[in-house]
Protein backbone atom coordinates (compact mmCIF):
# COMPACT_ATOMS: atom_id res chain seq x y z
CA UNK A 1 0.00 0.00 0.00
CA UNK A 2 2.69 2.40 0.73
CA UNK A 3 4.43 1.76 -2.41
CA UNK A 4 0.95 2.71 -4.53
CA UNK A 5 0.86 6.20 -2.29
CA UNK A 6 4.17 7.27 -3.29
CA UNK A 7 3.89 5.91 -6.77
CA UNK A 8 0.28 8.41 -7.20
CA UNK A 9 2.19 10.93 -5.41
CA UNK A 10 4.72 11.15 -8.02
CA UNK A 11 1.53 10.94 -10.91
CA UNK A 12 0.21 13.90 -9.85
CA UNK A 13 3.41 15.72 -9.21
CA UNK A 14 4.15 15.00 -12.83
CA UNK A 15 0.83 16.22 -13.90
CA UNK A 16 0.73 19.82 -11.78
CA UNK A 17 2.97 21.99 -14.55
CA UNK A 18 0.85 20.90 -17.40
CA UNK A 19 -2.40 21.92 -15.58
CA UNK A 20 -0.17 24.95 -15.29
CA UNK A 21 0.61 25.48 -18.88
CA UNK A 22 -2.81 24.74 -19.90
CA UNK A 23 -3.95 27.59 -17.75
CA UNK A 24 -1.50 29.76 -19.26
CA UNK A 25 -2.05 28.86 -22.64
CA UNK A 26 -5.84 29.17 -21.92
CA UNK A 27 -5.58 32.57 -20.33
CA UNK A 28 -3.22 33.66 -23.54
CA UNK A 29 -6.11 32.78 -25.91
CA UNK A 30 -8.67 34.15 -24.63
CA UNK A 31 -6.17 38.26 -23.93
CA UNK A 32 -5.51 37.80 -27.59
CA UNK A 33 -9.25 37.31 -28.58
CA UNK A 34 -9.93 40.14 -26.53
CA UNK A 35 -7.12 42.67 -27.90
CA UNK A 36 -8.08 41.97 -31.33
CA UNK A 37 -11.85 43.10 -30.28
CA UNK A 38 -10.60 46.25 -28.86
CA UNK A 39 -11.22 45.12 -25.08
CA UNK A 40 -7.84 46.45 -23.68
CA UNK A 41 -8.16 46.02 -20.39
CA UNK A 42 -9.88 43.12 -20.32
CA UNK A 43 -7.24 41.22 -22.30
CA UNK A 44 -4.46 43.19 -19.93
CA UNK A 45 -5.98 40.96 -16.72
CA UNK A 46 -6.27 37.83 -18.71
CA UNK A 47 -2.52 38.06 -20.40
CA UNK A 48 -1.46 39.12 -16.75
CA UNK A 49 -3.07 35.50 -15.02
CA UNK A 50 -1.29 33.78 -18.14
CA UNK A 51 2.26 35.10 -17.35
CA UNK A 52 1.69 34.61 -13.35
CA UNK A 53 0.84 31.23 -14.12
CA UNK A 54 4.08 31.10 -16.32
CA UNK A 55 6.72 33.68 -15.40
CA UNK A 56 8.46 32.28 -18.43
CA UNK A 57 6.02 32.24 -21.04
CA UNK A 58 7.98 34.54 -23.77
CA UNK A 59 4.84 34.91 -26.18
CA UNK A 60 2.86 35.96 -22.86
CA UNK A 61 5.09 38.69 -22.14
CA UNK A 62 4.66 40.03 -25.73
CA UNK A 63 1.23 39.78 -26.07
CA UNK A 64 1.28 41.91 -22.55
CA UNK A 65 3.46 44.07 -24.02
CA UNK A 66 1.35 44.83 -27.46
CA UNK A 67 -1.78 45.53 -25.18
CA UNK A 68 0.14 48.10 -22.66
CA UNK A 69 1.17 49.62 -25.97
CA UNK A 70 -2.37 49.82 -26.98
CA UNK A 71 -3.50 51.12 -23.79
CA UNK A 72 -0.41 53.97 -24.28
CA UNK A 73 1.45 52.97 -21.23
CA UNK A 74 4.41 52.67 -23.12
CA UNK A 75 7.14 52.17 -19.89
CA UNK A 76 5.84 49.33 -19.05
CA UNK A 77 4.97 48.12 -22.53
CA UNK A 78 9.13 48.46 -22.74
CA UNK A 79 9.52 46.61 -19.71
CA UNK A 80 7.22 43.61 -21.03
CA UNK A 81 9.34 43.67 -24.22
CA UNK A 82 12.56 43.36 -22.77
CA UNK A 83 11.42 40.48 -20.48
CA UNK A 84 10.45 38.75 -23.92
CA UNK A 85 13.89 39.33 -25.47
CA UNK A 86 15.23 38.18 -21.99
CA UNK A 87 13.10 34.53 -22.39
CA UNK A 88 13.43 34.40 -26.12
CA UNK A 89 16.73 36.32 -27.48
CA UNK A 90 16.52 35.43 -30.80
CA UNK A 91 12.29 36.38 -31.39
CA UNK A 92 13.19 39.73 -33.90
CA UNK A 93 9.64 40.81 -33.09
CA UNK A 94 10.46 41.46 -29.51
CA UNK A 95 12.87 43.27 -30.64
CA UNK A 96 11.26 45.32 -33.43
CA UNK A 97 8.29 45.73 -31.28
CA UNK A 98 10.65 47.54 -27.90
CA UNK A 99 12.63 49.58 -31.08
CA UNK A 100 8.90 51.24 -31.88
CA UNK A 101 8.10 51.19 -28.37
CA UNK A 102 11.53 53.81 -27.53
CA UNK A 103 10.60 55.60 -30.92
CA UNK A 104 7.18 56.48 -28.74
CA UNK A 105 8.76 57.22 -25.92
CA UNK A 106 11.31 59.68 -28.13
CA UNK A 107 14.45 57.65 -27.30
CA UNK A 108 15.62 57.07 -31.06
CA UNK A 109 19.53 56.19 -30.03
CA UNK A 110 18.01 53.07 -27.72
CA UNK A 111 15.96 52.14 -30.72
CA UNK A 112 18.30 51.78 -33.39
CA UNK A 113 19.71 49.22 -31.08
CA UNK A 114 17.03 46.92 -31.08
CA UNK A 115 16.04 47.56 -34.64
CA UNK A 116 19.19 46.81 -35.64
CA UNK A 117 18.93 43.56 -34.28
CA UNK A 118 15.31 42.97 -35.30
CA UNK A 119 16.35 43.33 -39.00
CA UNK A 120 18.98 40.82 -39.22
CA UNK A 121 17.12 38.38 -36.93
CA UNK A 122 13.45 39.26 -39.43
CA UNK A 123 15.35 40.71 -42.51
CA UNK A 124 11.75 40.36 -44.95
CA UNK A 125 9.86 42.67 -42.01
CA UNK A 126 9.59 45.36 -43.25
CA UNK A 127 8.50 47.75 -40.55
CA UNK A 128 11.68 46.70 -38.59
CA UNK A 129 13.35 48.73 -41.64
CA UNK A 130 10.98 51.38 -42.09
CA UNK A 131 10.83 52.58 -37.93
CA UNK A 132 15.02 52.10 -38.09
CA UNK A 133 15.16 54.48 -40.87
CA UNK A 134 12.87 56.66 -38.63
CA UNK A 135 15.31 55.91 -35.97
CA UNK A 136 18.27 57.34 -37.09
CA UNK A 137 16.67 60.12 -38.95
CA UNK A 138 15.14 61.44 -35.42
CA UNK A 139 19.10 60.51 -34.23
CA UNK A 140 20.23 63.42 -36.42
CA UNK A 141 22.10 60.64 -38.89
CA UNK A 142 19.88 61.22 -42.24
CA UNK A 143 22.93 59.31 -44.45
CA UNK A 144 21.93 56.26 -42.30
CA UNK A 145 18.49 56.55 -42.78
CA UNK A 146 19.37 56.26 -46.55
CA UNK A 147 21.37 53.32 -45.97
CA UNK A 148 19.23 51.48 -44.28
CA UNK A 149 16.36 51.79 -46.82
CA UNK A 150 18.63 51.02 -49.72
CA UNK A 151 19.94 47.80 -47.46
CA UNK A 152 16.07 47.29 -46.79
CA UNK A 153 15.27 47.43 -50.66
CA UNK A 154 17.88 44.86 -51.34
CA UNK A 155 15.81 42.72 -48.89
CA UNK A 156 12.12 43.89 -49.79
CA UNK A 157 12.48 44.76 -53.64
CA UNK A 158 10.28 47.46 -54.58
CA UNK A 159 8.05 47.77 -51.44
CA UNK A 160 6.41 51.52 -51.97
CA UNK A 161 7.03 52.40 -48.17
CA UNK A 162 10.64 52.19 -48.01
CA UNK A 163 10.73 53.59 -51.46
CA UNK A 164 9.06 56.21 -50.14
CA UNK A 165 11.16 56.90 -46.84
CA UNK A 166 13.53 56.81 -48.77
CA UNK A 167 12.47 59.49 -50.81
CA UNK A 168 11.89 61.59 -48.04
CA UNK A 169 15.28 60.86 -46.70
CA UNK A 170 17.09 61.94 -50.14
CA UNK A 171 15.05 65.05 -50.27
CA UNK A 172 16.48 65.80 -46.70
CA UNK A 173 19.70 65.46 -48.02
CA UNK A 174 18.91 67.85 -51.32
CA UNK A 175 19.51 64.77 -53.60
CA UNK A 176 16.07 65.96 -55.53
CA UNK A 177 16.92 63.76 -58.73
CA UNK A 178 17.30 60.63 -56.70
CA UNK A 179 14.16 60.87 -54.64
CA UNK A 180 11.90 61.78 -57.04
CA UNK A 181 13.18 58.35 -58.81
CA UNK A 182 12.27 56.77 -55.26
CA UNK A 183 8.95 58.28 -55.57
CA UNK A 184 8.41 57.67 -58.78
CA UNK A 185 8.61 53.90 -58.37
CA UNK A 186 6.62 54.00 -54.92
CA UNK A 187 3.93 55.76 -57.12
CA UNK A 188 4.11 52.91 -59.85
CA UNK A 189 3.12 50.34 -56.77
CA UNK A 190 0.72 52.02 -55.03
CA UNK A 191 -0.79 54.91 -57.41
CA UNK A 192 -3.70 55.59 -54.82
CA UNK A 193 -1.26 56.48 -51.74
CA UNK A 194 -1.86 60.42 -50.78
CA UNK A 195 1.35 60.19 -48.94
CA UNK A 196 3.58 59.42 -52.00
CA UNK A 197 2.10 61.72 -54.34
CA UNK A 198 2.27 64.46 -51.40
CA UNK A 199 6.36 63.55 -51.14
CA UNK A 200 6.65 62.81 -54.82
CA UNK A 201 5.32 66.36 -55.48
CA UNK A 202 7.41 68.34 -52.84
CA UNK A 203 10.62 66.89 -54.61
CA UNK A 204 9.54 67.69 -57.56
CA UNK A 205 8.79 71.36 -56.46
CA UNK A 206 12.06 71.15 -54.33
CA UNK A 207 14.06 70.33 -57.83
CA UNK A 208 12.54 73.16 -59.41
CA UNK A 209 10.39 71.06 -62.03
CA UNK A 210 7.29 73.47 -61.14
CA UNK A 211 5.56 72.14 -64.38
CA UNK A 212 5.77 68.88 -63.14
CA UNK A 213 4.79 69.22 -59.56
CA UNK A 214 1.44 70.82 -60.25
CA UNK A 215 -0.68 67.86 -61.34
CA UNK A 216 0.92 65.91 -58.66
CA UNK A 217 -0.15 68.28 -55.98
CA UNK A 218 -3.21 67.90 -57.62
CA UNK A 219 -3.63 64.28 -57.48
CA UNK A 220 -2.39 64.40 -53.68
CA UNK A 221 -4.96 66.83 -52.74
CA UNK A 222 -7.80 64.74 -54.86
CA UNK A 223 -6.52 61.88 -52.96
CA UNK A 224 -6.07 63.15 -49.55
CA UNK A 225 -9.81 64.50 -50.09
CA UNK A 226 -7.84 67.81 -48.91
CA UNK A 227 -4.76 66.61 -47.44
CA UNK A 228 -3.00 69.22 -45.14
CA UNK A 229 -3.34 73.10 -45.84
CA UNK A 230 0.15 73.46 -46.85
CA UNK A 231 -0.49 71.81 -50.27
CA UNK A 232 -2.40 74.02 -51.64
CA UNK A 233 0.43 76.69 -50.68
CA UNK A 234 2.44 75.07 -52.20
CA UNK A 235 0.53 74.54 -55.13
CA UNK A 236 -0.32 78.18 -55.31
CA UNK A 237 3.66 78.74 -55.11
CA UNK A 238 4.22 76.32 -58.13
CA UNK A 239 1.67 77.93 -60.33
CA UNK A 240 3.06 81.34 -59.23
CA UNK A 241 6.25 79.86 -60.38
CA UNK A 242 5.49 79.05 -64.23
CA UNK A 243 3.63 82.37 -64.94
CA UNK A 244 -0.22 80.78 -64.31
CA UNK A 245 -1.61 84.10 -62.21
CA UNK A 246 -4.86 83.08 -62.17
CA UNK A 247 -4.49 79.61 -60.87
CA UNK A 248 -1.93 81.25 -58.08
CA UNK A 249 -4.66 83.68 -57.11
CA UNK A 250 -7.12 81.15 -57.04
CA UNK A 251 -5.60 78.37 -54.86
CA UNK A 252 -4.24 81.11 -52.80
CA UNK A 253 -7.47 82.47 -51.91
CA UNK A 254 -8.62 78.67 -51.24
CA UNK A 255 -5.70 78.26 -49.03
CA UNK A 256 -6.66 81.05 -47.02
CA UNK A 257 -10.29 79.53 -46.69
CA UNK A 258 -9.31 76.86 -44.80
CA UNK A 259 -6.68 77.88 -42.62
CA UNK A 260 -7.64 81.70 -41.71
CA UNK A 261 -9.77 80.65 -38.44
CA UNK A 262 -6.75 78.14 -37.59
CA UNK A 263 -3.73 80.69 -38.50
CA UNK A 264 -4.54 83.79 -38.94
CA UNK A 265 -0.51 84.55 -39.48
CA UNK A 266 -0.78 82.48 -42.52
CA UNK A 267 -3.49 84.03 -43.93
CA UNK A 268 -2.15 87.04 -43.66
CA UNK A 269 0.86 86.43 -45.34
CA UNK A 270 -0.87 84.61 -48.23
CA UNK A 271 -3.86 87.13 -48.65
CA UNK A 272 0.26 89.80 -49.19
CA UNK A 273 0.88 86.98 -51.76
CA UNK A 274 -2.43 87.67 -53.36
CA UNK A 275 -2.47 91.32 -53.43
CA UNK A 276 0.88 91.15 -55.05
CA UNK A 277 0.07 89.23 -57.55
CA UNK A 278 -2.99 91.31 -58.09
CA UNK A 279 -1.18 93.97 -58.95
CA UNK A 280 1.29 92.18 -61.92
């Protein structure tokens, strides 16, 4: 008899840590149904009884981290990251996911660190690329933006998001030629993005090719269904530029429209614009 007491005992000590893990894994399920419908803090008390069930549960921690982010408690969405690179050093999207985190919290030196290592442990992600471009360009290092969505493009052939960073990123650096190719070719694969024809046009303007810019703006405004104020300045500026009066007066005057109750400085300054050219 005492032999069949120890021999149970040892059963159900066997048993006890998959209970455990089914509890986790159960508790895991049912945060992630409730992140994805938008029940944040729901999902934060269920991912938080999977992880105390499981200290080491790596995919726990992430998942904990990705709501906290949600809920825009970003320290300890960090925190919740890090444990997850701690448990699992070689998951990129820990990593990629604590890079955007810092980018949030406006600490772009920390997250080129673990961007850096998200894209050579996920090279085909592409958002590890695009928020390490973003990284170094808030860093103050704009030529390693560039190199990093050339690298990426290598990688990702002919993705229009890191064509267009890295239009954006060539334009910061006055090479107008270069980004308006990268624009160009972000244009080709997604022709409906407001964004790229907004960038597209601005090099374009940038490069002097004022002829060439205007039905872009155009087509960024139509797409934007407005798009920010400052493209219609712009717009006004380019048709200033090739000798079309009436079309500068014109989308002047609509500039002012919608931005005169918002800044009244720039109104003012356009409606001197107008005048001016009023009086050619």
């Amino acid at each position: 008899m005492r032999w069949i007491g120890v021999a149970l005992g040892c059963a159900l000590w066997l048993t006890a840590p998959v209970v455990s893990a089914d509890a986790a894994d159960a508790h895991y399920h049912i945060a992630k149904t409730l992140r994805a419908e938008g029940r944040y803090e729901e999902a934060l008390r269920e991912i938080d009884l999977a992880v105390a069930t499981r200290p080491t549960y790596a995919q726990g921690h992430l998942t904990r981290g990705s709501i906290l982010r949600r809920l825009g408690r970003y320290e300890e969405a960090l925190k919740a990251f890090k444990r997850a690179i701690q448990l699992e050093p070689k998951d990129g999207r820990a990593y990629g996911l604590a890079g955007a985190t810092l980018l949030r919290l406006d600490r772009p030196k920390q997250a080129v660190k673990c961007l850096e290592k998200a894209t050579a442990l996920e090279p085909e992600h592409t958002n590890h690329w695009l928020n390490l471009g973003v990284a170094y360009r808030r860093s103050k290092d704009n030529d390693a933006a560039i190199v990093t969505y050339e690298k990426a493009l290598r990688v990702v052939p002919n993705n229009p998001q890191l064509l267009n960073n890295l239009g954006v990123a060539l334009r910061k650096a006055r090479r107008y030629d270069e980004a308006i190719k990268a624009h160009e070719k972000a244009m080709a694969g997604d022709p409906y993005d407001p964004d790229v024809a907004r960038n597209l046009a601005i090099s374009l303007r940038g490069a002097k090719r004022y002829k060439e810019a205007i039905p872009i703006y155009i087509k960024a405004i139509e797409l934007g269904e407005g798009g920010p104020a400052d493209l219609l300045f712009d717009l006004a500026s380019c048709y200033e530029k090739v000798g079309n009066t009436q079309m500068a007066i014109a989308t002047f005057e609509r500039y002012i429209k919608v931005i005169e109750n918002t800044d009244p400085a720039a109104a003012t300054r356009a409606q001197r614009a107008v005048d001016n050219l009023g009086k050619r």
